[in-house]
N, C-alpha and C. Protein backbone atom coordinates (compact mmCIF):
# COMPACT_ATOMS: atom_id res chain seq x y z
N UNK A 1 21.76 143.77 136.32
CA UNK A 1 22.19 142.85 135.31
C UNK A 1 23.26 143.47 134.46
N UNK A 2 23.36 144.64 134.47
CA UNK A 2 24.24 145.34 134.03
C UNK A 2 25.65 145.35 134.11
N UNK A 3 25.82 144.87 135.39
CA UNK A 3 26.95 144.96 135.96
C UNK A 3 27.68 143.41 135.27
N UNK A 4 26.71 142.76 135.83
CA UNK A 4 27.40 141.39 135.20
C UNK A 4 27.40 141.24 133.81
N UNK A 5 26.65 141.64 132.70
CA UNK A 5 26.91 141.56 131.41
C UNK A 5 28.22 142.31 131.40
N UNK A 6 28.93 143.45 131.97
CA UNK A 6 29.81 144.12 131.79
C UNK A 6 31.02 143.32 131.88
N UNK A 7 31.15 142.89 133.60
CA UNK A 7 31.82 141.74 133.93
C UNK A 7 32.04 140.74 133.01
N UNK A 8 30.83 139.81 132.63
CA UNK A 8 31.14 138.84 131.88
C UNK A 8 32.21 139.44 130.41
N UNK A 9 31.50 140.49 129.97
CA UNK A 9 32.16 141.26 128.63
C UNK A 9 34.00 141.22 128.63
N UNK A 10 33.97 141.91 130.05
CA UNK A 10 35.56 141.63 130.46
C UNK A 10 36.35 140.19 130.36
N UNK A 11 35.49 139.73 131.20
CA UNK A 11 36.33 138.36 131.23
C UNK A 11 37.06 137.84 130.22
N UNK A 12 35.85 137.93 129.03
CA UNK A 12 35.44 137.11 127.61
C UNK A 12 36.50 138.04 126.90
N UNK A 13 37.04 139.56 126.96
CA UNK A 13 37.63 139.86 126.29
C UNK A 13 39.21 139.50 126.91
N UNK A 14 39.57 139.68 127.92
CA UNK A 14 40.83 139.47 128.45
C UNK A 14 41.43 137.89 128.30
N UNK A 15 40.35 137.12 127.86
CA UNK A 15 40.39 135.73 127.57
C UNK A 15 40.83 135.89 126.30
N UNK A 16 40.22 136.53 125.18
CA UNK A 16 40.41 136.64 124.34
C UNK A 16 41.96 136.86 123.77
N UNK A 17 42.29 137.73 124.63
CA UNK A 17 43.89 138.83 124.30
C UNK A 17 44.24 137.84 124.52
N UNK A 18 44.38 136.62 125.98
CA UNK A 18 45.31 135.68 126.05
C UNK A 18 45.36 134.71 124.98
N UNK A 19 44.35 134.28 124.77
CA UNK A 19 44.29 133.42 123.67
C UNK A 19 45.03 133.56 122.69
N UNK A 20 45.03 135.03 121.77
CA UNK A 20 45.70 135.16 120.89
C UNK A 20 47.04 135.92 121.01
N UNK A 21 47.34 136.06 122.28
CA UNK A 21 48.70 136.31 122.33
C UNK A 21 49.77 135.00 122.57
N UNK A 22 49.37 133.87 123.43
CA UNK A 22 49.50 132.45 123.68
C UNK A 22 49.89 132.13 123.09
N UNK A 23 48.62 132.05 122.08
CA UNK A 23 48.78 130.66 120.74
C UNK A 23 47.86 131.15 119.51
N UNK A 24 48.12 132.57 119.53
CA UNK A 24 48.03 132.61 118.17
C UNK A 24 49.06 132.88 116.98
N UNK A 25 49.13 133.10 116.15
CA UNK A 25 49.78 132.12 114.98
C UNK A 25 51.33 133.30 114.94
N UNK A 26 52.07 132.19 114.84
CA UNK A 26 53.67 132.62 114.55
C UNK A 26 54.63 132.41 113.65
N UNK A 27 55.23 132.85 112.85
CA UNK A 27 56.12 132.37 111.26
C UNK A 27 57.57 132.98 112.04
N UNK A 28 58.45 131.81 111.90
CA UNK A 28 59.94 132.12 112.06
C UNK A 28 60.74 131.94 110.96
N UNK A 29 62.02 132.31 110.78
CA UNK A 29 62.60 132.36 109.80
C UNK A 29 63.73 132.05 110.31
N UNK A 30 64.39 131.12 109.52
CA UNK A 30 66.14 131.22 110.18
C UNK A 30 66.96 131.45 108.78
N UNK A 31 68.07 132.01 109.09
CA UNK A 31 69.26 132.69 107.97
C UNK A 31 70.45 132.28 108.54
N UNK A 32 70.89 130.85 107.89
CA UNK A 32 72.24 130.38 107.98
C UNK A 32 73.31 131.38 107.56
N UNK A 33 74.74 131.78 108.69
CA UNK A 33 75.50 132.44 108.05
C UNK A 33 76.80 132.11 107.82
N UNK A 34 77.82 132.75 107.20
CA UNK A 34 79.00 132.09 106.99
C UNK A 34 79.68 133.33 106.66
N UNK A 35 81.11 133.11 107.23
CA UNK A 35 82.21 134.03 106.54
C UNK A 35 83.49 133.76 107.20
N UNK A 36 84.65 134.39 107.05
CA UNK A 36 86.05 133.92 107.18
C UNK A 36 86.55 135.11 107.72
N UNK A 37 87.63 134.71 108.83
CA UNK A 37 88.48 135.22 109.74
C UNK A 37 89.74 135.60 109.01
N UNK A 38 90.41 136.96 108.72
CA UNK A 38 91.49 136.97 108.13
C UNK A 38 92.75 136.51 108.93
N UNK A 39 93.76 135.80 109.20
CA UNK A 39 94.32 134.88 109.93
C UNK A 39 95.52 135.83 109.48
N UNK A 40 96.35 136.33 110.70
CA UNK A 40 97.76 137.16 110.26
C UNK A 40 98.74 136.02 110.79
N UNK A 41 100.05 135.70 109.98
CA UNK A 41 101.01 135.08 110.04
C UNK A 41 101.53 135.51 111.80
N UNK A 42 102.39 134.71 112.29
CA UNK A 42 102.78 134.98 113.40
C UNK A 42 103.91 135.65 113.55
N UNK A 43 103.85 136.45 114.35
CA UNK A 43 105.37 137.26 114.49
C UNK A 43 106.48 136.75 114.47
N UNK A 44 107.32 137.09 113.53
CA UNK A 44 108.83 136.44 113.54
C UNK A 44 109.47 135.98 115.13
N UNK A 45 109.73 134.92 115.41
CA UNK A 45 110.36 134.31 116.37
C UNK A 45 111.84 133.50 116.20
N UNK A 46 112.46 134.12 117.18
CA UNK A 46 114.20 133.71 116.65
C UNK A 46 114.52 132.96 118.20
N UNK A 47 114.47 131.42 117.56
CA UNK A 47 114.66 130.29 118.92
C UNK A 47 116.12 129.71 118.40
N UNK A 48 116.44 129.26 119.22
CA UNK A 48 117.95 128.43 119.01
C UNK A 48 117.91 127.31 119.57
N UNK A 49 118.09 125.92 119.20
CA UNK A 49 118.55 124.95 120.44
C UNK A 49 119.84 124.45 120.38
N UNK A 50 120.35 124.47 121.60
CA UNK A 50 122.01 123.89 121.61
C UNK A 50 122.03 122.78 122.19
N UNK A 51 122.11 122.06 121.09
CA UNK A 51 122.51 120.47 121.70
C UNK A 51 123.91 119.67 121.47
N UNK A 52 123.73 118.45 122.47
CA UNK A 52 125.60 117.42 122.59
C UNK A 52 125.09 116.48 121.46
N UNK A 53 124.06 116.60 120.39
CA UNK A 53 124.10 115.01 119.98
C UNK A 53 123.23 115.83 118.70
N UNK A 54 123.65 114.52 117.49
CA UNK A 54 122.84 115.07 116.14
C UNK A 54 121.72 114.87 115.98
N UNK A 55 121.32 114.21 116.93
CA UNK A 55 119.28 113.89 117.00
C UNK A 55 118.57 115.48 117.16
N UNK A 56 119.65 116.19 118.26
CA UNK A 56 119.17 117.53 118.76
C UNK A 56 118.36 117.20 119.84
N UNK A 57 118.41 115.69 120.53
CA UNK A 57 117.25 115.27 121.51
C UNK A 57 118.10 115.70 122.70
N UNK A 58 118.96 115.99 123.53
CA UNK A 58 119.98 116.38 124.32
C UNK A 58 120.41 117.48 124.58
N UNK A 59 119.86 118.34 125.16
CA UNK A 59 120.94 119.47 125.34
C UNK A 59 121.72 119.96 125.87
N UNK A 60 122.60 121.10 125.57
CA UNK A 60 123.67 120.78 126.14
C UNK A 60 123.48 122.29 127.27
N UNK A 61 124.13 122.17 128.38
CA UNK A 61 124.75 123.08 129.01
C UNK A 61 125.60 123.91 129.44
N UNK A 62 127.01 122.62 129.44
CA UNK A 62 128.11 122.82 129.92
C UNK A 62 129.31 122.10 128.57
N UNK A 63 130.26 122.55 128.83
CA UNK A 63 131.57 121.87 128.41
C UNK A 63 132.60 121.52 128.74
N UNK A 64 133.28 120.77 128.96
CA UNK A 64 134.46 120.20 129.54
C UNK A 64 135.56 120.42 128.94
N UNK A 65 136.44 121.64 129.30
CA UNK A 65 137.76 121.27 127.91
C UNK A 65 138.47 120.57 128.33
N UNK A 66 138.72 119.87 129.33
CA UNK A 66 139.67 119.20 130.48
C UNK A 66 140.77 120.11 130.45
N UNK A 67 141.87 119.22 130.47
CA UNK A 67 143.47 120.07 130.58
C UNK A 67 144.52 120.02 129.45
N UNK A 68 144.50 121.53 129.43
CA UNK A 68 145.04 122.18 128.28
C UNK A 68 146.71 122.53 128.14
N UNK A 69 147.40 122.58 127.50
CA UNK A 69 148.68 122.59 127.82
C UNK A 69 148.76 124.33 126.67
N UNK A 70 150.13 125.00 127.31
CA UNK A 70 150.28 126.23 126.50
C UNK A 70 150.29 125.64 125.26
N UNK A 71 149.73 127.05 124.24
CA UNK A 71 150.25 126.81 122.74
C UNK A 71 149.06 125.42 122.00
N UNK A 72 148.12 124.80 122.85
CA UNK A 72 146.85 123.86 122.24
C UNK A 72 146.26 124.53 121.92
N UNK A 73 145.36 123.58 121.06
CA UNK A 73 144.37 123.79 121.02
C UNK A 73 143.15 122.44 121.01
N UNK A 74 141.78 123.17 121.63
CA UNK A 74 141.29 121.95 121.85
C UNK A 74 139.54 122.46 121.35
N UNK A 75 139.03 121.38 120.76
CA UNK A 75 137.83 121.05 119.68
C UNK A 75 136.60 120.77 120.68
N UNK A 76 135.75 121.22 120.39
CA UNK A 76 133.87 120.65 120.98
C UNK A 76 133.07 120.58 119.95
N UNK A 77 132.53 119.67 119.48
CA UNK A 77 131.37 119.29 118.72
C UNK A 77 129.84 119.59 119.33
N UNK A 78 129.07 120.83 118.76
CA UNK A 78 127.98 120.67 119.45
C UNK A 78 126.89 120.75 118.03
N UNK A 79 125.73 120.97 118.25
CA UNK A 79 124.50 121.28 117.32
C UNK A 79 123.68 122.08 117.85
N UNK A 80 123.36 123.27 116.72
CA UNK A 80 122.43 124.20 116.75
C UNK A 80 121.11 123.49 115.66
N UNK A 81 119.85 123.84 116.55
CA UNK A 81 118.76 123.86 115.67
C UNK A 81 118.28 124.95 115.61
N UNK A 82 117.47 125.57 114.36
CA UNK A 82 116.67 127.05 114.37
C UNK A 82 115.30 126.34 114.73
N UNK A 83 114.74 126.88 115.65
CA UNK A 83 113.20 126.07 116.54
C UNK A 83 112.56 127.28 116.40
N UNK A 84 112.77 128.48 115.44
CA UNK A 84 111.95 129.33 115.82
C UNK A 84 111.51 129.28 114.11
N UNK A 85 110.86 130.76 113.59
CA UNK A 85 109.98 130.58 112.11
C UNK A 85 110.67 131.48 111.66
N UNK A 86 111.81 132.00 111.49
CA UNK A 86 112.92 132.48 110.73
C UNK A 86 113.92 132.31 110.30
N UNK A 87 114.86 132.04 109.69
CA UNK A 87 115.72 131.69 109.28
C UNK A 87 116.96 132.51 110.48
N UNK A 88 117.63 132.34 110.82
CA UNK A 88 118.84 133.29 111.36
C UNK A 88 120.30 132.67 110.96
N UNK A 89 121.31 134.15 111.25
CA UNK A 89 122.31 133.78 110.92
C UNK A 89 123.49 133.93 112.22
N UNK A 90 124.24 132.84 112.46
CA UNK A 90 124.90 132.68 113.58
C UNK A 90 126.30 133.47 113.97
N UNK A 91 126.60 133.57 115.33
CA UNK A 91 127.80 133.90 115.85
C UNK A 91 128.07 133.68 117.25
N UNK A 92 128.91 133.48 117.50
CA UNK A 92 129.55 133.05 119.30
C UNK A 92 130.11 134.40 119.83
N UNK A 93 130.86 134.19 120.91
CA UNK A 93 131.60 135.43 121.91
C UNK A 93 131.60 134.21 123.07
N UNK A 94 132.74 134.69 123.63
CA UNK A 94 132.90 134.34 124.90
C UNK A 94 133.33 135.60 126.49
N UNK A 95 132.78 135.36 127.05
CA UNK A 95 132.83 136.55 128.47
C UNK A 95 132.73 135.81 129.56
N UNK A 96 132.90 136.67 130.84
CA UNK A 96 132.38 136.30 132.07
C UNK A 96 133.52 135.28 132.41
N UNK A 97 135.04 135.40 132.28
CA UNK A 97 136.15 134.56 132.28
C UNK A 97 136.81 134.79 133.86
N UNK A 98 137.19 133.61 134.05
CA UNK A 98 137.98 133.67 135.64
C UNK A 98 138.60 132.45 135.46
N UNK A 99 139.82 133.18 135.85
CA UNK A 99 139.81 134.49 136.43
C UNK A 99 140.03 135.39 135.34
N UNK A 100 139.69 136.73 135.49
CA UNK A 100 139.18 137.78 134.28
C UNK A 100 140.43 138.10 132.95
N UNK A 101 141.55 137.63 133.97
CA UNK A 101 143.07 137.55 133.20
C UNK A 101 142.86 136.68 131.70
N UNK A 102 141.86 135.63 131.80
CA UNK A 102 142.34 134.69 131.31
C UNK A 102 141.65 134.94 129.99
N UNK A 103 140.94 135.79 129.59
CA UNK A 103 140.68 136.89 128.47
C UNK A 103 141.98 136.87 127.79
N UNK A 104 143.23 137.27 128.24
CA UNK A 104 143.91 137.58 127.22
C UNK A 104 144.94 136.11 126.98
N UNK A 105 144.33 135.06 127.30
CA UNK A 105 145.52 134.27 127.30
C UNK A 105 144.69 132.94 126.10
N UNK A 106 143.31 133.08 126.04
CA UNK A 106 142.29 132.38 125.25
C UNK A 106 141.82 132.77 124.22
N UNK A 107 141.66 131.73 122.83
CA UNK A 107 141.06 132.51 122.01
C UNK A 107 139.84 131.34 121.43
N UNK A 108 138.46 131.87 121.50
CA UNK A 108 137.30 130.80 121.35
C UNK A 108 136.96 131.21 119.79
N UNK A 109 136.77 130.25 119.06
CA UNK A 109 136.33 130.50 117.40
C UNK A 109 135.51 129.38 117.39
N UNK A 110 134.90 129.48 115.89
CA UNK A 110 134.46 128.25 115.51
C UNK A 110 133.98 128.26 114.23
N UNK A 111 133.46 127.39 113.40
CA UNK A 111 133.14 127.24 112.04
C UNK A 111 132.03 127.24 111.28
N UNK A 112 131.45 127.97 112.38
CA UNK A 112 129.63 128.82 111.56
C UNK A 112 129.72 129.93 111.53
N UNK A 113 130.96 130.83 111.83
CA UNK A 113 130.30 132.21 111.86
C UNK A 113 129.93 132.92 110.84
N UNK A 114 128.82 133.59 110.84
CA UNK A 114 128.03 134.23 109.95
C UNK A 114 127.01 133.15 108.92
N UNK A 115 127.33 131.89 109.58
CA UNK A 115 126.58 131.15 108.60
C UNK A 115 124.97 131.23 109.00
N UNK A 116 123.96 130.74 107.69
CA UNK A 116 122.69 131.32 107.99
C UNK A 116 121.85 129.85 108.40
N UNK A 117 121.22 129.96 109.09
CA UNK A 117 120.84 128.86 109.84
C UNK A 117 118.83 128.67 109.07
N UNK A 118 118.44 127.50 108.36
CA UNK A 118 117.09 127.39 107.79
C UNK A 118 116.28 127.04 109.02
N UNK A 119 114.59 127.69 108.80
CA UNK A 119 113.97 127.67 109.99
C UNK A 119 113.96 125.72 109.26
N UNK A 120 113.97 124.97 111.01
CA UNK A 120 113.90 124.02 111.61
C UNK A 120 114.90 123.39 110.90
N UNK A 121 116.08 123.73 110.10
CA UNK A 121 117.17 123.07 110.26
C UNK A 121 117.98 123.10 111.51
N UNK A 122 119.02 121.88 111.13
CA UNK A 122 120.43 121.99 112.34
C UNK A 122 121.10 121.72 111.45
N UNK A 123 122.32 122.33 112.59
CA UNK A 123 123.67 122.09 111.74
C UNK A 123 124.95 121.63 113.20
N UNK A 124 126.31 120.77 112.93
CA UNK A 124 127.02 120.72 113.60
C UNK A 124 128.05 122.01 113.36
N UNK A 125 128.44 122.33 114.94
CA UNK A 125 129.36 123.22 114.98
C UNK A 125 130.60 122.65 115.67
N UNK A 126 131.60 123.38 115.37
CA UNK A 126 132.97 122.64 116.00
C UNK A 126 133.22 124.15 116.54
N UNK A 127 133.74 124.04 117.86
CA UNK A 127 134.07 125.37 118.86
C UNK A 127 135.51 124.75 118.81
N UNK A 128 136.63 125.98 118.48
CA UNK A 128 137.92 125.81 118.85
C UNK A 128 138.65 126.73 119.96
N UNK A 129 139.28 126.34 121.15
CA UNK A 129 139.22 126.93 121.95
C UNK A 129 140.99 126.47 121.99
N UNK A 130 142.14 128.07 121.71
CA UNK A 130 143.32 128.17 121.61
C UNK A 130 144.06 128.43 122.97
N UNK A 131 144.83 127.93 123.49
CA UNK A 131 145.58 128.37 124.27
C UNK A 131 147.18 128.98 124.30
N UNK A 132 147.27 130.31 124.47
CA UNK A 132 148.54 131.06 123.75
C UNK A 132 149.85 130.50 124.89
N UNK A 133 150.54 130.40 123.89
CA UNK A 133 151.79 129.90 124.20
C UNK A 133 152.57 130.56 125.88
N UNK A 134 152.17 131.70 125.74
CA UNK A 134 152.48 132.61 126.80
C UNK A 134 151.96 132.60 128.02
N UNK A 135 150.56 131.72 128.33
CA UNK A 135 150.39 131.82 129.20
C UNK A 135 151.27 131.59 130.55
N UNK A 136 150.38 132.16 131.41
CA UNK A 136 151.29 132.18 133.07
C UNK A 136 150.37 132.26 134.37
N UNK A 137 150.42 131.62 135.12
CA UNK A 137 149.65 131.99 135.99
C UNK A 137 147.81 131.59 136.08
N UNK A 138 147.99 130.62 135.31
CA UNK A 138 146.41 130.54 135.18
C UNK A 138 146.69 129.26 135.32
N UNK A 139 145.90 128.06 136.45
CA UNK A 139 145.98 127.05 136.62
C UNK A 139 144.34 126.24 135.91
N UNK A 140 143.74 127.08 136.27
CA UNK A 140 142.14 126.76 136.07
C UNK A 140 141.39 127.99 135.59
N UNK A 141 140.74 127.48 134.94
CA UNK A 141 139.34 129.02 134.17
C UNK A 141 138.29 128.36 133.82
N UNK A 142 137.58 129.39 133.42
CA UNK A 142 136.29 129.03 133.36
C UNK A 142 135.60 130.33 132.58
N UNK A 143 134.73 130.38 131.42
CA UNK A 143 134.08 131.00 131.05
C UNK A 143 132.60 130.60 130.51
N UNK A 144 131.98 131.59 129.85
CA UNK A 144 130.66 131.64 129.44
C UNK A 144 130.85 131.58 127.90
N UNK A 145 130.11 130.62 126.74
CA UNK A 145 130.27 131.00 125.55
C UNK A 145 128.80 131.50 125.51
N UNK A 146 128.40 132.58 124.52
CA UNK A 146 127.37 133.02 123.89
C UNK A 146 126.79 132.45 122.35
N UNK A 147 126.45 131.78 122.15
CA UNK A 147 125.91 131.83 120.70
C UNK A 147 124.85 132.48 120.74
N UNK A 148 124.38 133.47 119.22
CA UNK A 148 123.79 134.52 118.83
C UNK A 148 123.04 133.97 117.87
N UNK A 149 121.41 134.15 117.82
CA UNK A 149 121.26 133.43 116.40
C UNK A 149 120.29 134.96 116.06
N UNK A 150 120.61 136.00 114.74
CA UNK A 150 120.16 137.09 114.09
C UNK A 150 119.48 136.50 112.92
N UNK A 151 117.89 137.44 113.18
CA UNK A 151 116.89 137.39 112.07
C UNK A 151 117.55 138.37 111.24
């Protein structure tokens, strides 16, 4: 009889542990939290857009000076927008001419230089493109203009 009072003893206790490990009694707590992300401004970005039209919805690629006679000069209307979060201040250059002669026979300007451009303003630019009296030998050309926009 021994054996089974022992037995039973077991049972009744391992019943027990389950019982109160199961479902015996539990207190939770919850702790709402809160706090703030320090948010760093974004890195200065210097965008340009070159557009044919004052909406700035158009842009431009190319230019046409058509045909130029010695000693002209001839006008392009385009628009710069600043699309980036800095203000910059503008300048042109022209390179990459052919034929390469024709460097010394052209002179490209225009009427922003050094002007400072407000982030997400535009402005119209007028490109003047001179042809020296002297030329010779140049029937057709073709170059690259650069506009520069400096933070």
């Amino acid at each position: 009889m021994r054996r089974a009072t022992m037995g039973t003893f077991l049972v009744i206790a391992i019943m027990g542990v389950a019982a109160s490990v199961l479902g015996g009694l539990v207190v939770t707590n919850t702790v709402h939290n809160t706090g703030n992300i320090t948010v760093s401004p974004p890195p200065p970005s210097v965008q340009l857009g070159v557009y044919q039209d004052s909406g700035c919805t158009t842009g431009l690629s190319s230019i046409s000076w058509g045909t130029l006679n010695p000693g002209s000069t001839a006008t392009a209307t385009i628009y710069l927008r600043n699309e980036g979060n800095v203000p910059v201040t503008l300048s042109v250059s022209a390179g990459n001419w052919n034929p390469a002669s024709a460097s010394s026979y052209f002179t490209l300007t225009w009427n922003r230089a050094g002007y400072v451009l407000a982030v997400n303003a535009s402005v119209q630019a007028v490109l003047s493109l001179t042809v020296s009296s002297s030329i010779s030998g140049i029937t057709s050309f073709s170059f690259d203009i650069t506009i520069t926009a400096t933070q």
